[in-house]
C-alpha atoms as a PDB file:
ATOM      1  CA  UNK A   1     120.291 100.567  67.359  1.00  0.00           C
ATOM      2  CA  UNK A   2     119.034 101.786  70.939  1.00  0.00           C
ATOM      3  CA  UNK A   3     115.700 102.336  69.114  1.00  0.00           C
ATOM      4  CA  UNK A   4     115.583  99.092  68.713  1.00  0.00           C
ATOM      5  CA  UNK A   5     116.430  97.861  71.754  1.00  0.00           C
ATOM      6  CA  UNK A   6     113.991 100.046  73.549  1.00  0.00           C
ATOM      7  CA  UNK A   7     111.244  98.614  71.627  1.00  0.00           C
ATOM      8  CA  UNK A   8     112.400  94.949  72.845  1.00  0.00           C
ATOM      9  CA  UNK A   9     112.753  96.200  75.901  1.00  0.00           C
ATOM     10  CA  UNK A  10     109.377  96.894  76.779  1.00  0.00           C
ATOM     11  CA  UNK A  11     106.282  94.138  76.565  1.00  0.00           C
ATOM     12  CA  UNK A  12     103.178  95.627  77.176  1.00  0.00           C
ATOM     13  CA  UNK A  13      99.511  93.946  78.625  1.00  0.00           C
ATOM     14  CA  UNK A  14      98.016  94.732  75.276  1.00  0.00           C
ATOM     15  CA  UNK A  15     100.553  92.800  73.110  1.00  0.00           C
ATOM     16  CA  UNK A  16     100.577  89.952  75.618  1.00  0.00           C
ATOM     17  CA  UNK A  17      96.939  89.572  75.478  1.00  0.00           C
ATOM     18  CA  UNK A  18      97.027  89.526  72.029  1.00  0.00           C
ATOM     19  CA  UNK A  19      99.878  87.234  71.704  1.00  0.00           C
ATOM     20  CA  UNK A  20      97.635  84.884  74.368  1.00  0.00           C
ATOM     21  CA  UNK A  21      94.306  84.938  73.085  1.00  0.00           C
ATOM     22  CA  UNK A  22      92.749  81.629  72.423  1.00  0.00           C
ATOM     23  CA  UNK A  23      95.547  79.353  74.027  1.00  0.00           C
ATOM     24  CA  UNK A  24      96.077  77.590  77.230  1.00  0.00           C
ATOM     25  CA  UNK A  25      97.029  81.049  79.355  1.00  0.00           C
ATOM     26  CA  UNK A  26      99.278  79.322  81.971  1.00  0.00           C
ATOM     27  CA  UNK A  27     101.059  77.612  78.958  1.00  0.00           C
ATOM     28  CA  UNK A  28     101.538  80.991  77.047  1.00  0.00           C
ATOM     29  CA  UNK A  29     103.267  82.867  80.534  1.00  0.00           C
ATOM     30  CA  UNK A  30     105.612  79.860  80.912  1.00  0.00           C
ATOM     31  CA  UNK A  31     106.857  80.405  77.636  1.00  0.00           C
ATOM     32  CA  UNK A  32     107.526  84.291  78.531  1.00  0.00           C
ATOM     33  CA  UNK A  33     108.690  83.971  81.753  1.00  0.00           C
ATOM     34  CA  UNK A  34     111.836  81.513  79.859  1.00  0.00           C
ATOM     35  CA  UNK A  35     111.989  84.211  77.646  1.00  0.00           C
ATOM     36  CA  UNK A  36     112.497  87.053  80.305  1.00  0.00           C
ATOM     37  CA  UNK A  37     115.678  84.976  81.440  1.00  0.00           C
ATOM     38  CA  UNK A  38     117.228  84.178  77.433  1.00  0.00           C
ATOM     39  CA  UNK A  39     116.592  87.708  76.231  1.00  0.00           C
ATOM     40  CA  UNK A  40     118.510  90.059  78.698  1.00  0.00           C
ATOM     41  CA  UNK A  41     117.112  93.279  76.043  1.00  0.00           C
ATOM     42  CA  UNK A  42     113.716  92.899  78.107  1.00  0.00           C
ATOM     43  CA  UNK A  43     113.504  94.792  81.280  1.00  0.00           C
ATOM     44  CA  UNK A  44     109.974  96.725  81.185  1.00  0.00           C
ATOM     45  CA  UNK A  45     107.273  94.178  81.421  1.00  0.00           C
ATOM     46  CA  UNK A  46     103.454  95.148  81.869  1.00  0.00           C
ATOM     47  CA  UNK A  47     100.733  92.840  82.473  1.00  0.00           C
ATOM     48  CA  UNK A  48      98.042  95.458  83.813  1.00  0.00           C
ATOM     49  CA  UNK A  49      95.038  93.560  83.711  1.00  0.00           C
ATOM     50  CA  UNK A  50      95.753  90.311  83.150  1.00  0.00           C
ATOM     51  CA  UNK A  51      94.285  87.991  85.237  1.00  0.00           C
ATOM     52  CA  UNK A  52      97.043  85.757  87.016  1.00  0.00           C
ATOM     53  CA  UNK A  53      96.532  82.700  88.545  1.00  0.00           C
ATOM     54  CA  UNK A  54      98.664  81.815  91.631  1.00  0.00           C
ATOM     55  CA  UNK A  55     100.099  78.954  89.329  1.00  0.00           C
ATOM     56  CA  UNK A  56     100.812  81.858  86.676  1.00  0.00           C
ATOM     57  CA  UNK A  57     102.697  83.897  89.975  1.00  0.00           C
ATOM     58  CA  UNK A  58     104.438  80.935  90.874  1.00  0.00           C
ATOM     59  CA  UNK A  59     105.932  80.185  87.880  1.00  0.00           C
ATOM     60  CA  UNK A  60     106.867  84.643  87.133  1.00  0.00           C
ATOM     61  CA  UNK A  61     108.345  84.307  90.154  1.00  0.00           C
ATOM     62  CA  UNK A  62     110.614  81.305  89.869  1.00  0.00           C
ATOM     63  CA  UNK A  63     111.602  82.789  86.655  1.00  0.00           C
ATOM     64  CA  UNK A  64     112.368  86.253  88.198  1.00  0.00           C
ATOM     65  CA  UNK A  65     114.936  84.877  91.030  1.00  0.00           C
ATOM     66  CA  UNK A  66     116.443  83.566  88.167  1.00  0.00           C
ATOM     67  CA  UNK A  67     120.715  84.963  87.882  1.00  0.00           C
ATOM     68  CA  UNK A  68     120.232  85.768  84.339  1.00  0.00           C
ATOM     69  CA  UNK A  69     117.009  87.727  84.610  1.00  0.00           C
ATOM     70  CA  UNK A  70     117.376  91.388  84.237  1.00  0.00           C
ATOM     71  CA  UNK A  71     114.023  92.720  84.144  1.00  0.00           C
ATOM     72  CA  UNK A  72     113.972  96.090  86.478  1.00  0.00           C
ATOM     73  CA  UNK A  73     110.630  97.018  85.670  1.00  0.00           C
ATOM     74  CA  UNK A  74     107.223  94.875  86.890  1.00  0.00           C
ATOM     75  CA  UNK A  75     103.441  96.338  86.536  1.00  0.00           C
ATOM     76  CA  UNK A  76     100.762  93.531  87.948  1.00  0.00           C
ATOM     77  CA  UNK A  77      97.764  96.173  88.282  1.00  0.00           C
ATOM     78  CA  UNK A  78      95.071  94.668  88.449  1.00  0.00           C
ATOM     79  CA  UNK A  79      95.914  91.181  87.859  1.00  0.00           C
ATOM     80  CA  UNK A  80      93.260  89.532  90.231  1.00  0.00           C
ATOM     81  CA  UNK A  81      96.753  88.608  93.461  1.00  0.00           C
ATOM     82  CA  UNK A  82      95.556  88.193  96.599  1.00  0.00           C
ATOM     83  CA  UNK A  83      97.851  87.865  99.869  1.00  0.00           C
ATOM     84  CA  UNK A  84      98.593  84.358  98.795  1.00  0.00           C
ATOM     85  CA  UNK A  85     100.483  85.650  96.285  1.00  0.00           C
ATOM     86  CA  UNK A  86     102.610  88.019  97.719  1.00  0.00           C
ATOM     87  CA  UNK A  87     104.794  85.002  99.607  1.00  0.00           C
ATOM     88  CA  UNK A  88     106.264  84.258  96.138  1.00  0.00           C
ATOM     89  CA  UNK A  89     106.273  87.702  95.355  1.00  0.00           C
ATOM     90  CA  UNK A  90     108.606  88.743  98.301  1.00  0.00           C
ATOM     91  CA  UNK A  91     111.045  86.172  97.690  1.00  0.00           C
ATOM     92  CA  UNK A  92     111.881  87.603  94.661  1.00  0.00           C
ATOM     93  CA  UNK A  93     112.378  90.709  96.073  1.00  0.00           C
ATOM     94  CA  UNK A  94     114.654  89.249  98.716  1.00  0.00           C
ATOM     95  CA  UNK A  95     117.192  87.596  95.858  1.00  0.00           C
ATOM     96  CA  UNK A  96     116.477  89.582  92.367  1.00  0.00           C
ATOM     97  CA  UNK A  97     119.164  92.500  92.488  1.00  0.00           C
ATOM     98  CA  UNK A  98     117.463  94.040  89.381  1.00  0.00           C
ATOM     99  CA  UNK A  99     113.792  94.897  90.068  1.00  0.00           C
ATOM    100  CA  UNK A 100     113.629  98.097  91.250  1.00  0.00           C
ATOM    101  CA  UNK A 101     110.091  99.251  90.283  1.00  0.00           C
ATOM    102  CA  UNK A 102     106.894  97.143  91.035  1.00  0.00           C
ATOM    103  CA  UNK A 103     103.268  97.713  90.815  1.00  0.00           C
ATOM    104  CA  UNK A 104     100.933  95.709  92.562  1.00  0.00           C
ATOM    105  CA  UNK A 105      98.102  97.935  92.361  1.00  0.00           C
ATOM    106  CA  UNK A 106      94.164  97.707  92.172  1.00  0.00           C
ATOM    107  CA  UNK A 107      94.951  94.119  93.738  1.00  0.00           C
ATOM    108  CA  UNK A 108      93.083  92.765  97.405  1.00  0.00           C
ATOM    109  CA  UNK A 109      96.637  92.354  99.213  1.00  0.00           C
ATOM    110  CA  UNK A 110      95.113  93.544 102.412  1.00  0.00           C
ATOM    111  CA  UNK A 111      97.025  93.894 105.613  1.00  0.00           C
ATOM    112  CA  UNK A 112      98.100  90.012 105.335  1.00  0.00           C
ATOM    113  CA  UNK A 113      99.672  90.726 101.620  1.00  0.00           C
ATOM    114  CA  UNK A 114     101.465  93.689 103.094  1.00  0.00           C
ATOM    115  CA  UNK A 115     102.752  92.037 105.955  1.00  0.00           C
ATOM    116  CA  UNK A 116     104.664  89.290 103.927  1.00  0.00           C
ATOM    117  CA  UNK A 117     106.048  92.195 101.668  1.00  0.00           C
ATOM    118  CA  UNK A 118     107.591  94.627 104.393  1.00  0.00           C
ATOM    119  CA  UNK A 119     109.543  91.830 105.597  1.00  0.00           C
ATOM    120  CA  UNK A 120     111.270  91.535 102.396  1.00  0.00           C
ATOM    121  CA  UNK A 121     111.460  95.168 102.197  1.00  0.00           C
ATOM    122  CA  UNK A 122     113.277  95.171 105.717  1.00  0.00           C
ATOM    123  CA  UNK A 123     116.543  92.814 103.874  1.00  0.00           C
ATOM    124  CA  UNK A 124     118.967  94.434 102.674  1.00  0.00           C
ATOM    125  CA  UNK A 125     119.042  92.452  99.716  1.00  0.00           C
ATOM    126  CA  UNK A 126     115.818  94.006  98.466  1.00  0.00           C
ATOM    127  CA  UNK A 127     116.761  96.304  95.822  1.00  0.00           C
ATOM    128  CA  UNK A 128     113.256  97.987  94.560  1.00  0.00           C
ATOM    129  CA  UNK A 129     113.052 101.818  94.838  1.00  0.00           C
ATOM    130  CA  UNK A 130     109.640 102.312  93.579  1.00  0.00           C
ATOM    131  CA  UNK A 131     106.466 100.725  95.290  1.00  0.00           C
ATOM    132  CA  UNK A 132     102.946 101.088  93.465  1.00  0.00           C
ATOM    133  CA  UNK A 133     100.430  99.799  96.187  1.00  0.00           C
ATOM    134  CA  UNK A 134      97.067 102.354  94.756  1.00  0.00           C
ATOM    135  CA  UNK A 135      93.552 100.914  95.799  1.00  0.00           C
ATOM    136  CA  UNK A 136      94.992  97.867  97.639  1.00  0.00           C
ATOM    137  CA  UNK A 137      93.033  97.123 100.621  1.00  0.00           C
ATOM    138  CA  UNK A 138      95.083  98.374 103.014  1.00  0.00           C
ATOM    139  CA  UNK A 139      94.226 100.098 106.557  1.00  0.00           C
ATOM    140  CA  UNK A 140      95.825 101.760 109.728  1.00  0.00           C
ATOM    141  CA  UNK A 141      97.416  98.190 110.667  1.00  0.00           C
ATOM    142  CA  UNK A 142      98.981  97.879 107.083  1.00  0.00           C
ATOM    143  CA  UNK A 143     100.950 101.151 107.776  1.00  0.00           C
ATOM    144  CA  UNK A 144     102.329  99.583 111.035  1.00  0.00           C
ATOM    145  CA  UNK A 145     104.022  97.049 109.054  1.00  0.00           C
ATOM    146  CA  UNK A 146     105.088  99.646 106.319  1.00  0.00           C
ATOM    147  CA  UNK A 147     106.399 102.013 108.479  1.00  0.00           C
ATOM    148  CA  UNK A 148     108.699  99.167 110.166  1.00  0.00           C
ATOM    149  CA  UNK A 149     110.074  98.204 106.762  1.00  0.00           C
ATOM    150  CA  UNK A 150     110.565 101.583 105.642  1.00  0.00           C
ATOM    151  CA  UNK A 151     112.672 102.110 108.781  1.00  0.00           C
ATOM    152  CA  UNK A 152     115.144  99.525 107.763  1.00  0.00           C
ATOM    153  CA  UNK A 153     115.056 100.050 103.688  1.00  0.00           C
ATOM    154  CA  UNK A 154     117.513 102.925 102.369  1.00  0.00           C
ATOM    155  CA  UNK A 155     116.850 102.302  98.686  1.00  0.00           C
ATOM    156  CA  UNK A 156     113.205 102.748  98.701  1.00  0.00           C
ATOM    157  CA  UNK A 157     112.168 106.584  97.564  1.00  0.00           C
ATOM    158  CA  UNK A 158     108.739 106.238  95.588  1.00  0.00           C
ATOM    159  CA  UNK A 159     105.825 104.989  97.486  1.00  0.00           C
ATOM    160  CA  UNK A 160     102.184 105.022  96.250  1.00  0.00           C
ATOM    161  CA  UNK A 161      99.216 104.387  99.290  1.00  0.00           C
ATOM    162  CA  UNK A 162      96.483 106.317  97.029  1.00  0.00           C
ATOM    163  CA  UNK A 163      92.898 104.604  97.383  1.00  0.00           C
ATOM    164  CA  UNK A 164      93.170 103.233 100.774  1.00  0.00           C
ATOM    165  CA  UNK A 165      91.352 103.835 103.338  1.00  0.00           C
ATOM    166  CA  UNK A 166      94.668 104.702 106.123  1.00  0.00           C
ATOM    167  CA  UNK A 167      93.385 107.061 107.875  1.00  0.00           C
ATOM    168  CA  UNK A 168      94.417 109.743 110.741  1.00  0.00           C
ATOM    169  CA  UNK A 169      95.914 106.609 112.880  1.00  0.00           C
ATOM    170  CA  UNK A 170      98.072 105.218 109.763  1.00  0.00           C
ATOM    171  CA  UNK A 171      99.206 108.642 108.668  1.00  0.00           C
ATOM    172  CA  UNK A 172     100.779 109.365 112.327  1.00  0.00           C
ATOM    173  CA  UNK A 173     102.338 105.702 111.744  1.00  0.00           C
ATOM    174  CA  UNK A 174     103.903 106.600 108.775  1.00  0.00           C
ATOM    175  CA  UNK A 175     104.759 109.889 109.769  1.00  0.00           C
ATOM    176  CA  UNK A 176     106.905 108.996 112.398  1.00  0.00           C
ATOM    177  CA  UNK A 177     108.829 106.674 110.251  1.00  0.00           C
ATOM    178  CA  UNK A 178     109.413 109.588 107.746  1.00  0.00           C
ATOM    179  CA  UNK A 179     110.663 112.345 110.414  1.00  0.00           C
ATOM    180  CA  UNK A 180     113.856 109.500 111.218  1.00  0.00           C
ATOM    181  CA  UNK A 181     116.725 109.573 109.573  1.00  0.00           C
ATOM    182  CA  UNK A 182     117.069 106.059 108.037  1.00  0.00           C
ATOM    183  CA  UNK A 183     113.869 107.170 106.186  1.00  0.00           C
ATOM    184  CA  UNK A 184     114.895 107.904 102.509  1.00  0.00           C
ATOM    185  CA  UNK A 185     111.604 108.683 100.712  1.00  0.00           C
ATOM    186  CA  UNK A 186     111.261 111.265  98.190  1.00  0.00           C
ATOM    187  CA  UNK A 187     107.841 111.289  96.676  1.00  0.00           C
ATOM    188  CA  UNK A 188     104.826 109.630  98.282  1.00  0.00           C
ATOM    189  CA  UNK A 189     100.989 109.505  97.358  1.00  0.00           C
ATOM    190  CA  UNK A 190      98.310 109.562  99.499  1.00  0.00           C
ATOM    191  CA  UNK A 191      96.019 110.679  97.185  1.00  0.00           C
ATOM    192  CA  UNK A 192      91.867 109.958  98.754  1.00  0.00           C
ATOM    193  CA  UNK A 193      93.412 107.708 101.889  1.00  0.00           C
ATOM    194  CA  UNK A 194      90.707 109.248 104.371  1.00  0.00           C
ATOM    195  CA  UNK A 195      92.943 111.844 105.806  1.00  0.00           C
ATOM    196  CA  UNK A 196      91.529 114.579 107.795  1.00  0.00           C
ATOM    197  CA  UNK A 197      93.258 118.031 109.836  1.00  0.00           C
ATOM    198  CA  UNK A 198      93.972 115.131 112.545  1.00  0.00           C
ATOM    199  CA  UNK A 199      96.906 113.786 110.949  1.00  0.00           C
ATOM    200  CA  UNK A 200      98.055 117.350 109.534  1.00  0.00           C
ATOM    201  CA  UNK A 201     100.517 118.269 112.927  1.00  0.00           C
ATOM    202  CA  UNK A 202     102.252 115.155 112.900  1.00  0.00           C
ATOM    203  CA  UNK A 203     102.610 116.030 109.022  1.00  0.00           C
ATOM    204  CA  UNK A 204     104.055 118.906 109.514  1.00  0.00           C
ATOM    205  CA  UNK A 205     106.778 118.066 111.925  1.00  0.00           C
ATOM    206  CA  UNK A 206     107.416 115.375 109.374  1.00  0.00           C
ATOM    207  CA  UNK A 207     108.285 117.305 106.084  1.00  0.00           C
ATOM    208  CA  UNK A 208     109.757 119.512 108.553  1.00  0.00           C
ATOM    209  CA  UNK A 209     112.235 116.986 109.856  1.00  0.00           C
ATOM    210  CA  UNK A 210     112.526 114.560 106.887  1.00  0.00           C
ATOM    211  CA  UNK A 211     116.179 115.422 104.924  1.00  0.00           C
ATOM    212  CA  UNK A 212     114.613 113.113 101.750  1.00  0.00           C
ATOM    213  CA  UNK A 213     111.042 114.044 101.123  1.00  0.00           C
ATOM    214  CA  UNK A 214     110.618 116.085  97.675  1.00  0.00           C
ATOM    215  CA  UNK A 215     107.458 115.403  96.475  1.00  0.00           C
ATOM    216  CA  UNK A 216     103.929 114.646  98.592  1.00  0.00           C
ATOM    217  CA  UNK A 217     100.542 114.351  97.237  1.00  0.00           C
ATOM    218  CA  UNK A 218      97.911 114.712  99.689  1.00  0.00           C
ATOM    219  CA  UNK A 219      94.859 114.874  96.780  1.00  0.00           C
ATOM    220  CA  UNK A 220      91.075 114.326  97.943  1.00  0.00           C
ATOM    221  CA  UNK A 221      91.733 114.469 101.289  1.00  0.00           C
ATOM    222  CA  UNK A 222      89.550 116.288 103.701  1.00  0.00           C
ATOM    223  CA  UNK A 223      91.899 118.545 105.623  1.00  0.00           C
ATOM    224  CA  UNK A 224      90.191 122.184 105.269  1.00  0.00           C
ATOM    225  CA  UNK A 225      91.068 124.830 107.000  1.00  0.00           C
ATOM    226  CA  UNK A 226      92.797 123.336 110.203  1.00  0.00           C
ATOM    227  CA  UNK A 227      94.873 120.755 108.181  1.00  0.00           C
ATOM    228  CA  UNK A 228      96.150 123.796 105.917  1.00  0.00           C
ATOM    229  CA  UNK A 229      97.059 125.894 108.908  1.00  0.00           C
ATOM    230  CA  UNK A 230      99.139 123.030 110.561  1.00  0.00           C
ATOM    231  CA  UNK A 231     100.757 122.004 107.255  1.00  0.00           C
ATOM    232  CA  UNK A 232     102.213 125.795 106.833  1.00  0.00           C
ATOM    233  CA  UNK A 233     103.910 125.704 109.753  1.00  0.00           C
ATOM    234  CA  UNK A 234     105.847 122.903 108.716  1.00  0.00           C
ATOM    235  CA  UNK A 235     106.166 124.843 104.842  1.00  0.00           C
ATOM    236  CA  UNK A 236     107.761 127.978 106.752  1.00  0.00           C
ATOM    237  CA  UNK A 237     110.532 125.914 108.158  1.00  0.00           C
ATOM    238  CA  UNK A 238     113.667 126.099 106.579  1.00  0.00           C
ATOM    239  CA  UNK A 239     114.382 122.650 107.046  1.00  0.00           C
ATOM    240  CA  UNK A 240     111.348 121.762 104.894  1.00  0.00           C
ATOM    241  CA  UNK A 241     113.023 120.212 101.639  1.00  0.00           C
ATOM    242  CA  UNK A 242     109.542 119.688  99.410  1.00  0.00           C
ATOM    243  CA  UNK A 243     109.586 120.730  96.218  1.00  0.00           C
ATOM    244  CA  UNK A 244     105.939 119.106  95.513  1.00  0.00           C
ATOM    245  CA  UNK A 245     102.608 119.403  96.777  1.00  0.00           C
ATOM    246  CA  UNK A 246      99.869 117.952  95.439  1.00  0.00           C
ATOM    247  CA  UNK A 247      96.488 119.516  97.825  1.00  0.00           C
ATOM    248  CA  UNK A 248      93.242 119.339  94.845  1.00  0.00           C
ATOM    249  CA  UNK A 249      89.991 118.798  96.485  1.00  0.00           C
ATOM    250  CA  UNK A 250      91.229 119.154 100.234  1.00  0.00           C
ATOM    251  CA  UNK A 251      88.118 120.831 101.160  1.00  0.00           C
ATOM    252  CA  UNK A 252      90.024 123.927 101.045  1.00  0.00           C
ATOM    253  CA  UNK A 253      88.248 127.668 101.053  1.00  0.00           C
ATOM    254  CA  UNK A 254      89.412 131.314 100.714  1.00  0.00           C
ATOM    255  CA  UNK A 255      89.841 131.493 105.012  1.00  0.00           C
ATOM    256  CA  UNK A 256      93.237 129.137 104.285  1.00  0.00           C
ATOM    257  CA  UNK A 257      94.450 131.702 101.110  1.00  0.00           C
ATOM    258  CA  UNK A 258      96.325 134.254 104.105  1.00  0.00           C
ATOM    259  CA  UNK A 259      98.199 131.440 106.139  1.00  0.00           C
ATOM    260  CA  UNK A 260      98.938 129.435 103.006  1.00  0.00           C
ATOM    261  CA  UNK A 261     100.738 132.713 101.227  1.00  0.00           C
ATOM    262  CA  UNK A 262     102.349 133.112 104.229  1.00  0.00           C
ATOM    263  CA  UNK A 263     103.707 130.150 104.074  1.00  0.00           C
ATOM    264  CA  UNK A 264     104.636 130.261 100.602  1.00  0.00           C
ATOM    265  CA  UNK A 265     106.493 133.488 100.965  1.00  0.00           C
ATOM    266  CA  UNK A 266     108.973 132.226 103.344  1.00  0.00           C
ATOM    267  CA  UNK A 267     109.578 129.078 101.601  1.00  0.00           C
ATOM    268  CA  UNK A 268     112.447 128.563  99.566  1.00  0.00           C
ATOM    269  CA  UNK A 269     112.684 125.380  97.644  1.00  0.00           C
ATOM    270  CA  UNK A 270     108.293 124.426  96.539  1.00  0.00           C
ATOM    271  CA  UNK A 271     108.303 124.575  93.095  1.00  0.00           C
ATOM    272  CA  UNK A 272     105.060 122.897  91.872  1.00  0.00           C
ATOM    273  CA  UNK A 273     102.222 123.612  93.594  1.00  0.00           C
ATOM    274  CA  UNK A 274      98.808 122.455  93.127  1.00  0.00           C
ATOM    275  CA  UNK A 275      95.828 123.842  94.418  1.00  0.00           C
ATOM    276  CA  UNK A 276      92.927 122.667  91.992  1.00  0.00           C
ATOM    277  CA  UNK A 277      89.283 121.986  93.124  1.00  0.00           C
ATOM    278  CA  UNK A 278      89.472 124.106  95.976  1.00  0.00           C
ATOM    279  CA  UNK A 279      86.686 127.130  97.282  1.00  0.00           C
ATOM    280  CA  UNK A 280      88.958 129.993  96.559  1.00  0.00           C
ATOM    281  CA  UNK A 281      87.460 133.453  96.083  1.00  0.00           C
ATOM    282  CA  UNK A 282      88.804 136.106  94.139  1.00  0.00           C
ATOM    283  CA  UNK A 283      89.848 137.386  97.375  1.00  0.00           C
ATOM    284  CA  UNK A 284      91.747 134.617  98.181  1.00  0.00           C
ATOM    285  CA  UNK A 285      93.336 134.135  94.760  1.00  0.00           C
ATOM    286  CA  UNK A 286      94.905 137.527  95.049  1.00  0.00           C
ATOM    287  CA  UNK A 287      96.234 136.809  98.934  1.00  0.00           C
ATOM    288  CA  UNK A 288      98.023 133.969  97.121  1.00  0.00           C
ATOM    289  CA  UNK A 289      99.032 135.659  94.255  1.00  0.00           C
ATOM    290  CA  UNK A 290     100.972 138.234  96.598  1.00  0.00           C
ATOM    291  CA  UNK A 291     103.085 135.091  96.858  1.00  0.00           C
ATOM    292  CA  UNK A 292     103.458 133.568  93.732  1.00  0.00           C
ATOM    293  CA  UNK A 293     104.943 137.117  92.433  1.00  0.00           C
ATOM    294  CA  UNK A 294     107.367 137.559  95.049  1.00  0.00           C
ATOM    295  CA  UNK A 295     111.155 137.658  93.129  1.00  0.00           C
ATOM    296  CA  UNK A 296     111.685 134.972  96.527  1.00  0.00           C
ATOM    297  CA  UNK A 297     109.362 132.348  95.023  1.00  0.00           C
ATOM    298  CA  UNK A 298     110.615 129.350  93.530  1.00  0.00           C
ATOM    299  CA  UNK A 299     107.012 128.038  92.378  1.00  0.00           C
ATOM    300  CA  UNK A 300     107.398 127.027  88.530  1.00  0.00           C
ATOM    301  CA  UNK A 301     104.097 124.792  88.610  1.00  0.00           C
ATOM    302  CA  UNK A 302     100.593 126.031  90.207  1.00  0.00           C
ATOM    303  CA  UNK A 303      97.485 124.256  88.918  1.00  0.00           C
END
């Protein structure tokens, strides 16, 4: 029986397209949104890739501040929204009490998108905990606004900035929103977000000072050598609670291998580590592995 209601549960893009194809679109996603609010087995619903009018958002949305609409689960990647959009979509996050995970990714919110967002996300009635916002137009302004709704929003931990272009300036926004205590992230991407050994000190006091952070992708990020050396002061602390670190492709060469196993050897909770497309010589490797095989270690994961 719960095999069967996990199926229900879950509507994917691909069956909706199919179940769409050759009628009246708008037409067909009224029918499912009435759907979403008669059959309370559905609470996963994907429709990555499927282009959505505003009329189409409208309607989703009217249907999702609906009382007897339990979906917890929304992906709208790449669905063609735009900041218009994001007006209906924030006053469903003000009044659903179910939707804890959205995606909104690969969409052109831009700093006007955002902005109407993070002042749902500042309510206390807003009950998401995961935020997908990959490749979304967003800048150094957007993480003003961000980092003033993440100040007032406790049930927010997963938060996904890869793809945009933030910058040194929007890092140090964020980062001083993560350092305070009504902060409670755990994992956030930043994954190619233009990041450079500029933003790496106000990192570092960051991960140092956050109580909540466990996971932190920094991925295609140009932070060399002067980035890494700031972020391992922050990894030697022994208030650092990060059990994650994502650094592939951060411009990274064998002259950051003796600070970074340093770093490693005095830290006591990173347990995945990765360290892939990086210029690591031999040499290097074997300054790091002096750290991976210490019986201190707690790495489980190095890629």
């Amino acid at each position: 029986m719960r095999t069967q209601n996990s199926s229900i549960g879950k509507l994917s893009s691909n069956c909706l397209l199919y179940l769409f194809e050759g009628i009246q679109t708008t037409l067909g996603f009224h029918h499912l949104w009435k759907t979403l609010i008669v059959n309370p087995n559905i609470n996963h619903l994907n429709l990555g890739s499927i282009h959505l009018k505003e009329e189409d958002v409208g309607i989703a949305c009217e249907a999702l501040k609906h009382p007897h609409c339990v979906l917890d689960s929304l992906r709208l990647g790449n669905c063609g929204l735009t900041a218009a959009t994001c007006q209906d979509l924030a006053s469903v996050l003000i009044s659903n009490k179910s939707l804890t995970h959205l995606d909104l990714s690969t969409n052109n919110l831009g700093t006007e998108g955002v902005t109407v967002l993070c002042r749902a996300l500042k309510l206390s009635t807003c009950a998401l905990q995961r935020l997908r916002l990959r490749e979304c137009h967003l800048d150094v302004v957007s993480c003003g606004f961000l980092a003033l709704g993440l100040m007032s929003n406790r049930r927010l931990t997963h938060l996904s900035l890869s793809m945009n272009p933030l910058g040194d300036d929007g890092m140090n926004l964020l980062c001083e929103v993560m350092a305070e205590t009504s902060c409670h992230l755990q994992d956030l991407e930043l994954v190619k977000c233009h990041l450079t050994a500029a933003c790496c000190k106000n990192l570092s006091s960051a991960i140092t000072r956050s109580k909540h952070l466990r996971s932190l992708d920094l991925a295609t990020n140009a932070l060399g050598e002067d980035g890494m050396a700031a972020l391992c002061e922050g990894l030697k602390e022994r208030t650092t609670a990060l059990r994650r670190l994502g650094l592939e492709a951060c411009e990274m060469t064998s002259d950051c291998c003796e600070v970074l196993s340093s770093a490693l050897s005095c830290n006591q909770c990173l347990s995945n580590l990765n360290l892939m497309g990086n210029h690591f010589s031999p040499k290097g490797i074997m300054k790091l592995c002096i750290a991976f095989t210490r019986p201190t270690s707690k790495l489980r994961v190095i890629g």
